[in-house]
PDB file of N, CA and C in Angstrom:
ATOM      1  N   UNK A   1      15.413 141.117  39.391  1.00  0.00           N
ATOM      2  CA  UNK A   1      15.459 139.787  39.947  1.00  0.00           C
ATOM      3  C   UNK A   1      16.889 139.289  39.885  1.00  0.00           C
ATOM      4  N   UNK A   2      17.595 139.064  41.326  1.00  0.00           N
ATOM      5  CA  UNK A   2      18.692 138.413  40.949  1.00  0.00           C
ATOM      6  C   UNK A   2      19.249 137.203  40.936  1.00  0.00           C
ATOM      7  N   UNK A   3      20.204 136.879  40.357  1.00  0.00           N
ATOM      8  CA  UNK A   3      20.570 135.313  39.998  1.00  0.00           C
ATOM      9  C   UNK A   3      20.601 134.801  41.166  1.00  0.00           C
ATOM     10  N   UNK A   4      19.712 133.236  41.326  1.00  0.00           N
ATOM     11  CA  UNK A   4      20.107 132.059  41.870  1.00  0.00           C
ATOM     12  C   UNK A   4      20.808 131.637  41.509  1.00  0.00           C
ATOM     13  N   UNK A   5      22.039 130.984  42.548  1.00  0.00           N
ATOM     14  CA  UNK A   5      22.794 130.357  42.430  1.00  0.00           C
ATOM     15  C   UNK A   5      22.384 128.813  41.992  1.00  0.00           C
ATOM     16  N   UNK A   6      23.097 128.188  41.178  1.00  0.00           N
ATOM     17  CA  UNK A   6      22.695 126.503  40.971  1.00  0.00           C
ATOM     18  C   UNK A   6      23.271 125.622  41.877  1.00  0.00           C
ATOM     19  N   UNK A   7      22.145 124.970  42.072  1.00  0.00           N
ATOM     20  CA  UNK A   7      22.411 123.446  43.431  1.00  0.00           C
ATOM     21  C   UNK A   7      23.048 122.551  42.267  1.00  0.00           C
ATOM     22  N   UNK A   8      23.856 121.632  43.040  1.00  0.00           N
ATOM     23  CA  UNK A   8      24.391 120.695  42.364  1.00  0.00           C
ATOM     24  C   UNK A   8      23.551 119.479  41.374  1.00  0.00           C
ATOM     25  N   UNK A   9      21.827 119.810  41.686  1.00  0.00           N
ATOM     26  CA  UNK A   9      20.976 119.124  41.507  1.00  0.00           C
ATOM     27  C   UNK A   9      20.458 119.854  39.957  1.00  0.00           C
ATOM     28  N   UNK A  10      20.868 120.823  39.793  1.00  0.00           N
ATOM     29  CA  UNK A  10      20.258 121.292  38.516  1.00  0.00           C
ATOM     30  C   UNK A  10      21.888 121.278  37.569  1.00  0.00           C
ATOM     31  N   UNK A  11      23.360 120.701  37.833  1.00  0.00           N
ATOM     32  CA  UNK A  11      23.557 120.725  37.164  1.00  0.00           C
ATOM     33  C   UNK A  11      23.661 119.327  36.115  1.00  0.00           C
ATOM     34  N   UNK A  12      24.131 119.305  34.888  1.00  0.00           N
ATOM     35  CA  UNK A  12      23.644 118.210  33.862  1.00  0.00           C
ATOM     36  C   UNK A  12      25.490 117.200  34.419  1.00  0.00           C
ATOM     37  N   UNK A  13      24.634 115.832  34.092  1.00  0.00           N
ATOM     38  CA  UNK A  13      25.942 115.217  34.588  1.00  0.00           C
ATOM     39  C   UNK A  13      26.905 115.282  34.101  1.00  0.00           C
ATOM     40  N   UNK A  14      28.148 115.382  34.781  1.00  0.00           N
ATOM     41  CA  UNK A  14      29.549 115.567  34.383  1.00  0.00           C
ATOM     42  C   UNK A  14      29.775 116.929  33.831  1.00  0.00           C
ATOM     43  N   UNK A  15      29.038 117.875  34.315  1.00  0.00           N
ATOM     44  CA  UNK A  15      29.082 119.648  34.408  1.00  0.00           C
ATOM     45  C   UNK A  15      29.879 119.680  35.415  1.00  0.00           C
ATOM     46  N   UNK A  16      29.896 119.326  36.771  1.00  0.00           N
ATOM     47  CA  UNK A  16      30.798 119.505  37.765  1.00  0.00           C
ATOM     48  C   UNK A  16      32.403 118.719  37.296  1.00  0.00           C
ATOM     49  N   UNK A  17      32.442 117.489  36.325  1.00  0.00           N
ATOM     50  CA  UNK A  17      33.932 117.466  36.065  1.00  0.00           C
ATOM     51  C   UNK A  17      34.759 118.481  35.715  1.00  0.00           C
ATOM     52  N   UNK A  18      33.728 118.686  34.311  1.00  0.00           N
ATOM     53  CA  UNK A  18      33.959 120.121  33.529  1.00  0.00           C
ATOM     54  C   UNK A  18      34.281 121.120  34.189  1.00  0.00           C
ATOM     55  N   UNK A  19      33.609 121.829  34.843  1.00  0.00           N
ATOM     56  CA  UNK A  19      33.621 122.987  35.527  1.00  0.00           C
ATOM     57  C   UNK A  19      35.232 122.581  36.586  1.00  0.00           C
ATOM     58  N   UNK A  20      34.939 121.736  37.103  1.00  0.00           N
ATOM     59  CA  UNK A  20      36.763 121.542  37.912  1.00  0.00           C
ATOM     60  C   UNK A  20      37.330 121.450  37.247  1.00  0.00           C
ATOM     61  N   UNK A  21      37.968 120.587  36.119  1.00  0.00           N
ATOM     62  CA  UNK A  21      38.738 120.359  35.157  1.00  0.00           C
ATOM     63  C   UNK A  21      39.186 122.267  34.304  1.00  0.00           C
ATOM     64  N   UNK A  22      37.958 122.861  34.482  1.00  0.00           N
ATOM     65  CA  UNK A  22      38.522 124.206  33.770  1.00  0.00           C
ATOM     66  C   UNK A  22      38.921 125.066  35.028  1.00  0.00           C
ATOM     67  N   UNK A  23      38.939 124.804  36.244  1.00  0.00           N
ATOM     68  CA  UNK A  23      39.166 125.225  37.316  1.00  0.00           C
ATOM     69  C   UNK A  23      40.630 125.316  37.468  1.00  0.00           C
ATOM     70  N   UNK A  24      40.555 124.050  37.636  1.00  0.00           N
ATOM     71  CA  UNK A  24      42.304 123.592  38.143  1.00  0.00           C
ATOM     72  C   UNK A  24      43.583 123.603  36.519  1.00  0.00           C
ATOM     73  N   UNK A  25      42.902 124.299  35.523  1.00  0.00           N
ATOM     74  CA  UNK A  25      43.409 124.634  34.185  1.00  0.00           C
ATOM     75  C   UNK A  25      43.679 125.970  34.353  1.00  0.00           C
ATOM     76  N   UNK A  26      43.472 126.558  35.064  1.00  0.00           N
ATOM     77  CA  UNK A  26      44.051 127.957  35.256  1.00  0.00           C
ATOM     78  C   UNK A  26      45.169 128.301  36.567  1.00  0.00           C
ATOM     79  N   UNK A  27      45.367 126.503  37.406  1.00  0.00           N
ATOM     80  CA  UNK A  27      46.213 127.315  38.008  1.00  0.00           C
ATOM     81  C   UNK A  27      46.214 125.619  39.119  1.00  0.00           C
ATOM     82  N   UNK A  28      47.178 125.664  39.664  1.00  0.00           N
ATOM     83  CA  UNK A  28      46.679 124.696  40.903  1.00  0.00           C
ATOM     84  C   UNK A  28      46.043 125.210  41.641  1.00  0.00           C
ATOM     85  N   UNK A  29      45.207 124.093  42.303  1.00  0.00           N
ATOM     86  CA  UNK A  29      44.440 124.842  43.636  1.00  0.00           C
ATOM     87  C   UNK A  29      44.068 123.518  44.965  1.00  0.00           C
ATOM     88  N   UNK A  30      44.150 123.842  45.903  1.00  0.00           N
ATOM     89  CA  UNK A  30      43.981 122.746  47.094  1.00  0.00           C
ATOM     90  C   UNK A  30      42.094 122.943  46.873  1.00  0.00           C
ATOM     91  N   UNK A  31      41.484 121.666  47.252  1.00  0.00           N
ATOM     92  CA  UNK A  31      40.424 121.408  47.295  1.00  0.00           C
ATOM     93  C   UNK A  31      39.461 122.815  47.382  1.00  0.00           C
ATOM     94  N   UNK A  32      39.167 123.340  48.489  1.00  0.00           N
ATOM     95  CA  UNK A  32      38.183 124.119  48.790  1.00  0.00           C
ATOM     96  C   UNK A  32      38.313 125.633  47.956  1.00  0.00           C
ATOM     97  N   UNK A  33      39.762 125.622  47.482  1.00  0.00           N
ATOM     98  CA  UNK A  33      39.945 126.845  46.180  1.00  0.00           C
ATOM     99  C   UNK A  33      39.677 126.060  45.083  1.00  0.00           C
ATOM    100  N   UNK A  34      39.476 124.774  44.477  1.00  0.00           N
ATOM    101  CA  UNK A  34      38.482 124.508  43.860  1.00  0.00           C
ATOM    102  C   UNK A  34      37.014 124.787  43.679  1.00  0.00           C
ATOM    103  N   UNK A  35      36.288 124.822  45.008  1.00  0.00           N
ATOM    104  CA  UNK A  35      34.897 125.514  45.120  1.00  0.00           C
ATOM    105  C   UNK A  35      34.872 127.002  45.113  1.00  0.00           C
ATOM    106  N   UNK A  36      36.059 128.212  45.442  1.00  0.00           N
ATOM    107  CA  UNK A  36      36.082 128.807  45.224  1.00  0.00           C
ATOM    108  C   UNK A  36      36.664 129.930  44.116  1.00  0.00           C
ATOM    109  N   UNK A  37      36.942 129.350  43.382  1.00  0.00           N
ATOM    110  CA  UNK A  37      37.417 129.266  42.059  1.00  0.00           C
ATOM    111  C   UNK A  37      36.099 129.530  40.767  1.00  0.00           C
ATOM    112  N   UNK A  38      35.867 128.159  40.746  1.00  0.00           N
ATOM    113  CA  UNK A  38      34.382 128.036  40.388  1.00  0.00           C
ATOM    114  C   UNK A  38      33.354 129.129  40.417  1.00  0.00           C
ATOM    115  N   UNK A  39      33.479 129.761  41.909  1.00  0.00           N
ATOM    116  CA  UNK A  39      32.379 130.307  42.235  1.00  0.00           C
ATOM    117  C   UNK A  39      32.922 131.969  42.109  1.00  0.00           C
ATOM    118  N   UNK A  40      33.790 131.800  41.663  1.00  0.00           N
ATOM    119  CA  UNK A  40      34.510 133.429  41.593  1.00  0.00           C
ATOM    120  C   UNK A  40      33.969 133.464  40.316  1.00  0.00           C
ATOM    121  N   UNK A  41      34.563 132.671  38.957  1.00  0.00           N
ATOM    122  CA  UNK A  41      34.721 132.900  37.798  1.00  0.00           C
ATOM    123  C   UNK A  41      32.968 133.063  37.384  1.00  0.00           C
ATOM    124  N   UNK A  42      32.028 132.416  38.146  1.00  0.00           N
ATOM    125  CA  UNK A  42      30.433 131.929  37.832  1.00  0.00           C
ATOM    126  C   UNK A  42      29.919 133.053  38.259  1.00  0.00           C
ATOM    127  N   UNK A  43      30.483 134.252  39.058  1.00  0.00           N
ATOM    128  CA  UNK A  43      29.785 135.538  39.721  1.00  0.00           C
ATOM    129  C   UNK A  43      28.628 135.162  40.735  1.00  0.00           C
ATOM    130  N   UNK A  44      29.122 134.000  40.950  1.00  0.00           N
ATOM    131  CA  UNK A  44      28.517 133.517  42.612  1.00  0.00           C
ATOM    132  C   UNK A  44      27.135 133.134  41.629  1.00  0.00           C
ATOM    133  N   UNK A  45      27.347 132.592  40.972  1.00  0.00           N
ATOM    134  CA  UNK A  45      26.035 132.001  40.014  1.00  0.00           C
ATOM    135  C   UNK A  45      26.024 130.389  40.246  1.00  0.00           C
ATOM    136  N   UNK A  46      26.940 129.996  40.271  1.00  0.00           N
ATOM    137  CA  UNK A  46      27.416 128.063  40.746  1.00  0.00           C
ATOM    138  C   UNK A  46      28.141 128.037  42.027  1.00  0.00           C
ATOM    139  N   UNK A  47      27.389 127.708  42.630  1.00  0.00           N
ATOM    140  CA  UNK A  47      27.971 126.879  43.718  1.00  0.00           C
ATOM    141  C   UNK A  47      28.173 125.534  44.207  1.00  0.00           C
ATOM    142  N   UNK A  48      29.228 124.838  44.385  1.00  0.00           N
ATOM    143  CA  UNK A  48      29.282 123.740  44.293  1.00  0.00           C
ATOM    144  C   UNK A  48      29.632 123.024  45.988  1.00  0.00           C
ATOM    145  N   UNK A  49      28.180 122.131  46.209  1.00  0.00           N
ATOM    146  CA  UNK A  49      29.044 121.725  47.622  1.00  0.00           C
ATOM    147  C   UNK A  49      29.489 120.727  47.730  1.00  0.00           C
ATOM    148  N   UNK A  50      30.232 121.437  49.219  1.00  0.00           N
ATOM    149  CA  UNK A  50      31.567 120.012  49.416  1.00  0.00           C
ATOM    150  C   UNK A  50      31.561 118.734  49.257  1.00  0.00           C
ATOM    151  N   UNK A  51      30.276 118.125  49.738  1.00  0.00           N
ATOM    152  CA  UNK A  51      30.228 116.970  49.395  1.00  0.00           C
ATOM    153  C   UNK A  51      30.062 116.362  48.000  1.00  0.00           C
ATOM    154  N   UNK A  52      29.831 117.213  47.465  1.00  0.00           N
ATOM    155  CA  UNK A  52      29.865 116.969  45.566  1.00  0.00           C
ATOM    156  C   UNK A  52      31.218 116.946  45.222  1.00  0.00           C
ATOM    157  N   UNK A  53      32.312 117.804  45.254  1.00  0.00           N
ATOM    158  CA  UNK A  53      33.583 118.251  45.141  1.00  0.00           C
ATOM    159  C   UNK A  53      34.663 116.596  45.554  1.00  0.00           C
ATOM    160  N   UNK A  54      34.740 116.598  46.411  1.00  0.00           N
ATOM    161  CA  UNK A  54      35.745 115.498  46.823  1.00  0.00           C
ATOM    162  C   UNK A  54      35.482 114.522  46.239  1.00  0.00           C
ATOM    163  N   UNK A  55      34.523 113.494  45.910  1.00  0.00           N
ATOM    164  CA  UNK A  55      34.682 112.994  45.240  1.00  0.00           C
ATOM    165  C   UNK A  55      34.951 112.760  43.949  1.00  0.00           C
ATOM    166  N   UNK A  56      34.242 113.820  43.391  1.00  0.00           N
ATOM    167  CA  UNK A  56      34.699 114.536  41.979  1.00  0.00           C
ATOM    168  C   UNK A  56      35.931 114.740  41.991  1.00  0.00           C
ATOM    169  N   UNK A  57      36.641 114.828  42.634  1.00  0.00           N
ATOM    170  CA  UNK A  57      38.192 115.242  42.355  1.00  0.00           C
ATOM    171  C   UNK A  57      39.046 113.745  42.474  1.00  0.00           C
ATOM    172  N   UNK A  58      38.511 113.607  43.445  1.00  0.00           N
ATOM    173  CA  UNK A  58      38.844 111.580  43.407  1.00  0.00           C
ATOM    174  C   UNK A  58      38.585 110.868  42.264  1.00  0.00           C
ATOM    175  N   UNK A  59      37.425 110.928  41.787  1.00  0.00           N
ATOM    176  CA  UNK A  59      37.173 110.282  40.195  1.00  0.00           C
ATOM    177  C   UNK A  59      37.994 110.842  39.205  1.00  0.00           C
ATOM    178  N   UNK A  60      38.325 112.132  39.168  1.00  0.00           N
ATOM    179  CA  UNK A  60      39.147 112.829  38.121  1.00  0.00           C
ATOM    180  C   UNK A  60      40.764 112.692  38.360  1.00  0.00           C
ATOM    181  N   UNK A  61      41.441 112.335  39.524  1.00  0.00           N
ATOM    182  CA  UNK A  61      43.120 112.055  39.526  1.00  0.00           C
ATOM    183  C   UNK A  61      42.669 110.342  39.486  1.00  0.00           C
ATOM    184  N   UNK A  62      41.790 109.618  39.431  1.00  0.00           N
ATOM    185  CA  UNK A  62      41.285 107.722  39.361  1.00  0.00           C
ATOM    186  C   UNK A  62      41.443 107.981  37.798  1.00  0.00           C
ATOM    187  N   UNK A  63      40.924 108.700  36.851  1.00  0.00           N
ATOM    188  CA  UNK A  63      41.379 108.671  35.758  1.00  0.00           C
ATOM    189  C   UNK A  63      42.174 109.339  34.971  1.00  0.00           C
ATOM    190  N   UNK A  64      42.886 109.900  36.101  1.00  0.00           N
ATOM    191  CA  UNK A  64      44.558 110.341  35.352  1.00  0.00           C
ATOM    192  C   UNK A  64      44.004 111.919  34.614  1.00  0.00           C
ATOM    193  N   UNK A  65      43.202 112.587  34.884  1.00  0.00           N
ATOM    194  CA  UNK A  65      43.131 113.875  34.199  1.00  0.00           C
ATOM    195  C   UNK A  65      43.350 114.867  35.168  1.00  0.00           C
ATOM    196  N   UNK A  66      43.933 115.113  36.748  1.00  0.00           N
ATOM    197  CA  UNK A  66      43.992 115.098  37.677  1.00  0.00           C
ATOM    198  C   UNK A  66      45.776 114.751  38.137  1.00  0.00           C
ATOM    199  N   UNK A  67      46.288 115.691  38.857  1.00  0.00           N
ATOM    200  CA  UNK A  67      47.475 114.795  39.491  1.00  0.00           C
ATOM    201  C   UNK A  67      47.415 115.980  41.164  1.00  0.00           C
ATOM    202  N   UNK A  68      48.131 115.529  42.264  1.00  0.00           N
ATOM    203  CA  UNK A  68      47.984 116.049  44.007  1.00  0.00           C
ATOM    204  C   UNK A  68      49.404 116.277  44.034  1.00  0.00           C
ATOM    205  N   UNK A  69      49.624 117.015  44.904  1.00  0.00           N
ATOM    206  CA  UNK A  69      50.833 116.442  45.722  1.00  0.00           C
ATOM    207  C   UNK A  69      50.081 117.604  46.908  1.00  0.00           C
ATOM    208  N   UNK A  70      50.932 117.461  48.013  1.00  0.00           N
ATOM    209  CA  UNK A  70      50.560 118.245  48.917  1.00  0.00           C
ATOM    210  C   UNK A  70      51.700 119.220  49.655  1.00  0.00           C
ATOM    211  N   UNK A  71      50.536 120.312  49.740  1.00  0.00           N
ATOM    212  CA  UNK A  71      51.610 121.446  50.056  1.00  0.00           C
ATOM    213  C   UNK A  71      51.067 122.323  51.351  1.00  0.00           C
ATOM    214  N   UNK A  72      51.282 123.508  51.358  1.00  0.00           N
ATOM    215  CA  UNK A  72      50.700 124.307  52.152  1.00  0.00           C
ATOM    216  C   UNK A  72      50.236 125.303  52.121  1.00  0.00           C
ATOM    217  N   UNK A  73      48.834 125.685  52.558  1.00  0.00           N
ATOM    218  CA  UNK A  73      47.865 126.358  51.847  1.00  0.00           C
ATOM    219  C   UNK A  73      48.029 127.931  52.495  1.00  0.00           C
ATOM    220  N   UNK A  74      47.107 128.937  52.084  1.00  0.00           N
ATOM    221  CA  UNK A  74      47.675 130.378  52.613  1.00  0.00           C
ATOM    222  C   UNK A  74      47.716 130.639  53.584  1.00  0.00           C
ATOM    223  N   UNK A  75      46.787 129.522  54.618  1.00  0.00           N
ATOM    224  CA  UNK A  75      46.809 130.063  56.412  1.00  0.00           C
ATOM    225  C   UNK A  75      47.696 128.819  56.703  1.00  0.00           C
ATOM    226  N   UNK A  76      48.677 128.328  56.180  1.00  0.00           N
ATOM    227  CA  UNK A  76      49.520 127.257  56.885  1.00  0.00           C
ATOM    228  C   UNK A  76      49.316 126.080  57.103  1.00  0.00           C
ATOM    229  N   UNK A  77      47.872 125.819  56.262  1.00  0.00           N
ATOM    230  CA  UNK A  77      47.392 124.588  56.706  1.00  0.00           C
ATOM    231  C   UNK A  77      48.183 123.511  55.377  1.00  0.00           C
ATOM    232  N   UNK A  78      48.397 121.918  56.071  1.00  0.00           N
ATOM    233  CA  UNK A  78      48.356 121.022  54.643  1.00  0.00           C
ATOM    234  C   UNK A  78      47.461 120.906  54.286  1.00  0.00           C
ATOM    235  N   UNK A  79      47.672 121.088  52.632  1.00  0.00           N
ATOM    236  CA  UNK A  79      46.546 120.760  51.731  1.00  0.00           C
ATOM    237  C   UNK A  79      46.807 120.196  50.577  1.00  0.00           C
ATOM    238  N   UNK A  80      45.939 119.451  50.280  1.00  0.00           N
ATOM    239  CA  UNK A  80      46.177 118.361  48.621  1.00  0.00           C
ATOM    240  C   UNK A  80      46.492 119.765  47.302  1.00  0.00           C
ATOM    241  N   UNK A  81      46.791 119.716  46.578  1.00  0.00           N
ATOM    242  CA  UNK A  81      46.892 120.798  45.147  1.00  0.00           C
ATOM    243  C   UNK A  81      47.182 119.642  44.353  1.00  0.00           C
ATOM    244  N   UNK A  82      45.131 120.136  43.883  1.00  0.00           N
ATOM    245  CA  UNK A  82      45.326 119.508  42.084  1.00  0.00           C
ATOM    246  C   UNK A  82      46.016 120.737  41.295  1.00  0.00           C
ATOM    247  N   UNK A  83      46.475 119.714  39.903  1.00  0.00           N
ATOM    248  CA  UNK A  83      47.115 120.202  38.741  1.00  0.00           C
ATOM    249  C   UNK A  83      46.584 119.326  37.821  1.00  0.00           C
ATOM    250  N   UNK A  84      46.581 119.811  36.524  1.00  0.00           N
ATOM    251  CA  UNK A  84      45.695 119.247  35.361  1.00  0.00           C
ATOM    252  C   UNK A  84      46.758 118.462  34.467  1.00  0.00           C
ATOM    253  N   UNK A  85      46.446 117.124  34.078  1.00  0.00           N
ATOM    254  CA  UNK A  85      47.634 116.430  33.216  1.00  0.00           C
ATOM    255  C   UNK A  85      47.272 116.628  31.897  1.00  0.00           C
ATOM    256  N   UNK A  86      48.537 115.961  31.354  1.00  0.00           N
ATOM    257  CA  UNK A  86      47.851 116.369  29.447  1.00  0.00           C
ATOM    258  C   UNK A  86      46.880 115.450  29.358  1.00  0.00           C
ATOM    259  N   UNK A  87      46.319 114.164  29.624  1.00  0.00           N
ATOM    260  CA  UNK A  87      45.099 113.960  29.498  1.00  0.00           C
ATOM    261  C   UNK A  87      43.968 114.767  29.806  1.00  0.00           C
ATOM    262  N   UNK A  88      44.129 115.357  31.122  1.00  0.00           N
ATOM    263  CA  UNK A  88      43.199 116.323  31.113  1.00  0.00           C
ATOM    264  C   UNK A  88      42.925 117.568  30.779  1.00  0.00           C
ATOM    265  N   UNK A  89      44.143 118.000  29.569  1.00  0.00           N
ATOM    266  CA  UNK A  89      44.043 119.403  28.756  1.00  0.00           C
ATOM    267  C   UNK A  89      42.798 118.530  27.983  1.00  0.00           C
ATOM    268  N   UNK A  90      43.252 117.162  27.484  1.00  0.00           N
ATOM    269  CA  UNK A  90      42.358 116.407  26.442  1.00  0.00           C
ATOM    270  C   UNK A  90      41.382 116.488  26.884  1.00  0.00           C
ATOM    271  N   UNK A  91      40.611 116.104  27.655  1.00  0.00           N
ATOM    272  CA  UNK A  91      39.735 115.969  28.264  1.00  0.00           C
ATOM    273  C   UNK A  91      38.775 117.113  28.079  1.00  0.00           C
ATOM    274  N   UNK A  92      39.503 118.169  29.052  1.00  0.00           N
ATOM    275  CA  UNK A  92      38.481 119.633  28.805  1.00  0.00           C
ATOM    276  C   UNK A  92      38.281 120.331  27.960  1.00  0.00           C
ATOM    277  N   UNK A  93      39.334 119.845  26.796  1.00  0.00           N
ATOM    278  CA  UNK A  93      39.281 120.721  25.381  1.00  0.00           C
ATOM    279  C   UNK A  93      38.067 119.521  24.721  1.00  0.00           C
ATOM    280  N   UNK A  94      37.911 118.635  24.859  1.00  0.00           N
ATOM    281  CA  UNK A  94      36.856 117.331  24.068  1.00  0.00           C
ATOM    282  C   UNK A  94      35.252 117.769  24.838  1.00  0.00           C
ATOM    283  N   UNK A  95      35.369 118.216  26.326  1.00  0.00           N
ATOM    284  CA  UNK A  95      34.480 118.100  27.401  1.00  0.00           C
ATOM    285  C   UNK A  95      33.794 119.649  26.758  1.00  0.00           C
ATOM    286  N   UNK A  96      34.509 120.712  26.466  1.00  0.00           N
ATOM    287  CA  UNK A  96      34.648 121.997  26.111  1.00  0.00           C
ATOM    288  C   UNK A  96      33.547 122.537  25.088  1.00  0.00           C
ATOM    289  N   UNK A  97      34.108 121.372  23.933  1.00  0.00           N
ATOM    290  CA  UNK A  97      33.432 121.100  22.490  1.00  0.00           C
ATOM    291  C   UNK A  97      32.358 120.512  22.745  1.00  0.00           C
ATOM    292  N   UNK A  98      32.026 119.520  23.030  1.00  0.00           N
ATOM    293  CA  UNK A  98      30.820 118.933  23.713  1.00  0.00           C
ATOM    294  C   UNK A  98      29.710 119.859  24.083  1.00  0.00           C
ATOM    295  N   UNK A  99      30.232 120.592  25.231  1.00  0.00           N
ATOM    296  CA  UNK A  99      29.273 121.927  26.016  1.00  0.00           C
ATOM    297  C   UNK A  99      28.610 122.856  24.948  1.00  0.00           C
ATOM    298  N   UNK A 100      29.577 123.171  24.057  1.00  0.00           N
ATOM    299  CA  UNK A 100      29.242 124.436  23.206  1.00  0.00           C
ATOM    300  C   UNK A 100      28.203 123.803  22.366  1.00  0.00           C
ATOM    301  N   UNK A 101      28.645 122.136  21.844  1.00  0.00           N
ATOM    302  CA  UNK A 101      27.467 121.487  20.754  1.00  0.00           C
ATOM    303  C   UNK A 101      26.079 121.728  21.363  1.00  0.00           C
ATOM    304  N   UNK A 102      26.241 121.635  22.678  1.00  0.00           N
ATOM    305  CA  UNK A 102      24.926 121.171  23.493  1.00  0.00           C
ATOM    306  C   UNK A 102      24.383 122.401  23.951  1.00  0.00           C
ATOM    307  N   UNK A 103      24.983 123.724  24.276  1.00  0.00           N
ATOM    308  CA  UNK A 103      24.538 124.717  24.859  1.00  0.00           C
ATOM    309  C   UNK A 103      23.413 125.508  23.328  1.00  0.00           C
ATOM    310  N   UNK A 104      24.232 125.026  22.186  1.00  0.00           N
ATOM    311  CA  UNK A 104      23.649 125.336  20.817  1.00  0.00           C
ATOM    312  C   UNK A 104      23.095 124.720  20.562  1.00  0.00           C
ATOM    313  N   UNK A 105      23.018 124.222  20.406  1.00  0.00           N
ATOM    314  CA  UNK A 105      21.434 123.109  20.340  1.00  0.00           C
ATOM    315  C   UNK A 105      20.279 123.331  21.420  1.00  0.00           C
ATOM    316  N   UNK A 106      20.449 123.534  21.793  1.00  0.00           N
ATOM    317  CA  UNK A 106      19.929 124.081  23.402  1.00  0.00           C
ATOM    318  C   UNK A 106      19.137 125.449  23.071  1.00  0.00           C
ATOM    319  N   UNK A 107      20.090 126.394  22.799  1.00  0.00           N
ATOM    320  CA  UNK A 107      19.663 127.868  22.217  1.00  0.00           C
ATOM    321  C   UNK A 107      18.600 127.960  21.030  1.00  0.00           C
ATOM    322  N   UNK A 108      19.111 126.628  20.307  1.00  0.00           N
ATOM    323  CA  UNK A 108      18.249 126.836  18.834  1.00  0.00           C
ATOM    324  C   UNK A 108      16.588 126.623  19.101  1.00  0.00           C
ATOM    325  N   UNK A 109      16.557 125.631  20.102  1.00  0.00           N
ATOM    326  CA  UNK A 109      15.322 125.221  20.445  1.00  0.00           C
ATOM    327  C   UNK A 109      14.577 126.357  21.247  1.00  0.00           C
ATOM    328  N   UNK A 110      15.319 126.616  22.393  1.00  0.00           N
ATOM    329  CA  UNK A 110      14.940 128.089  23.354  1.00  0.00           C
ATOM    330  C   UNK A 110      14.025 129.402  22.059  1.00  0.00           C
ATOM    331  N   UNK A 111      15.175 129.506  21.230  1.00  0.00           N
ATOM    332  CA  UNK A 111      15.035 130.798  20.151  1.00  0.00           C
ATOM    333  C   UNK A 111      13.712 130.105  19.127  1.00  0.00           C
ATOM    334  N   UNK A 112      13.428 129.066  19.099  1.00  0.00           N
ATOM    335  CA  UNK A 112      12.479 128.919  17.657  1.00  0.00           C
ATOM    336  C   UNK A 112      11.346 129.481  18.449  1.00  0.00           C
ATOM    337  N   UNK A 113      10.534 130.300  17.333  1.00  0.00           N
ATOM    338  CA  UNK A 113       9.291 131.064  16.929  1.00  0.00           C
ATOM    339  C   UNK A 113       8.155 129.943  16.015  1.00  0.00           C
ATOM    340  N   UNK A 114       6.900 130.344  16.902  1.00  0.00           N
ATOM    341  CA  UNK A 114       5.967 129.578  16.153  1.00  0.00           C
ATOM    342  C   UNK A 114       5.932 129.197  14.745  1.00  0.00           C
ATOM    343  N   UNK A 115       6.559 130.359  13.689  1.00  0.00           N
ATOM    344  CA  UNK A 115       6.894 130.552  12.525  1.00  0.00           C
ATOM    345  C   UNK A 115       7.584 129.979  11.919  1.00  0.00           C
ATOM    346  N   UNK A 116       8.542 129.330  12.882  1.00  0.00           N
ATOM    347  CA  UNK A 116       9.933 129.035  12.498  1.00  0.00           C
ATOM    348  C   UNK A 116       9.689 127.279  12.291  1.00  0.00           C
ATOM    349  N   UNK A 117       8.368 126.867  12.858  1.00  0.00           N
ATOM    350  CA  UNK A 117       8.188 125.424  13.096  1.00  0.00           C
ATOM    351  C   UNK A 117       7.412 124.354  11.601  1.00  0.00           C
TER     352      UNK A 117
END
């Protein structure tokens, strides 16, 4: 059985900051190499659509974890390129810790045995 990809509807809120925020932490990227970024590193397991994305990236340079300028992308086109500020190293390293509390906690419950209760 192979992996479904996740709709933007199954992910938990502010998973899509996260997930951009560790996106654009490995590198700049103009918008739509944001979605593909994501979806490289996820093994085509997350997909994120466009209309989820832009604004998400708008809320994230609105609070400064986020910075643009615009350049030109590999087929010549202009394009915005986020880059991650030191608030938003803060951010994804706080956002990071968070995930792991919750993915473990998460696991512990998944893993308990009738026995265990």
């Amino acid at each position: 059985m192979g992996k479904r990809p996740v709709e933007s509807v199954d992910l938990l809120q502010g998973t899509l900051d996260m997930l951009i925020l560790k996106a654009v932490s490995l590198g700049p990227l103009h918008g739509y190499g944001v979605l593909q970024r994501i979806q490289q590193i996820s093994k085509d397991a997350l997909q994120v659509p466009q209309g989820s994305l832009y604004p998400a990236l708008y809320r994230l340079q609105h609070r400064g974890w986020i910075t643009s300028e615009w350049g030109e992308s590999e087929n010549n086109r202009r394009a915005r390129y986020y880059t991650l500020t030191a608030a938003g190293r803060r951010q994804l390293r706080l956002e990071a810790e968070e995930w792991s509390r919750l993915t473990d906690a998460i696991a512990s419950v998944m893993n308990t045995r009738p026995e265990e209760v």
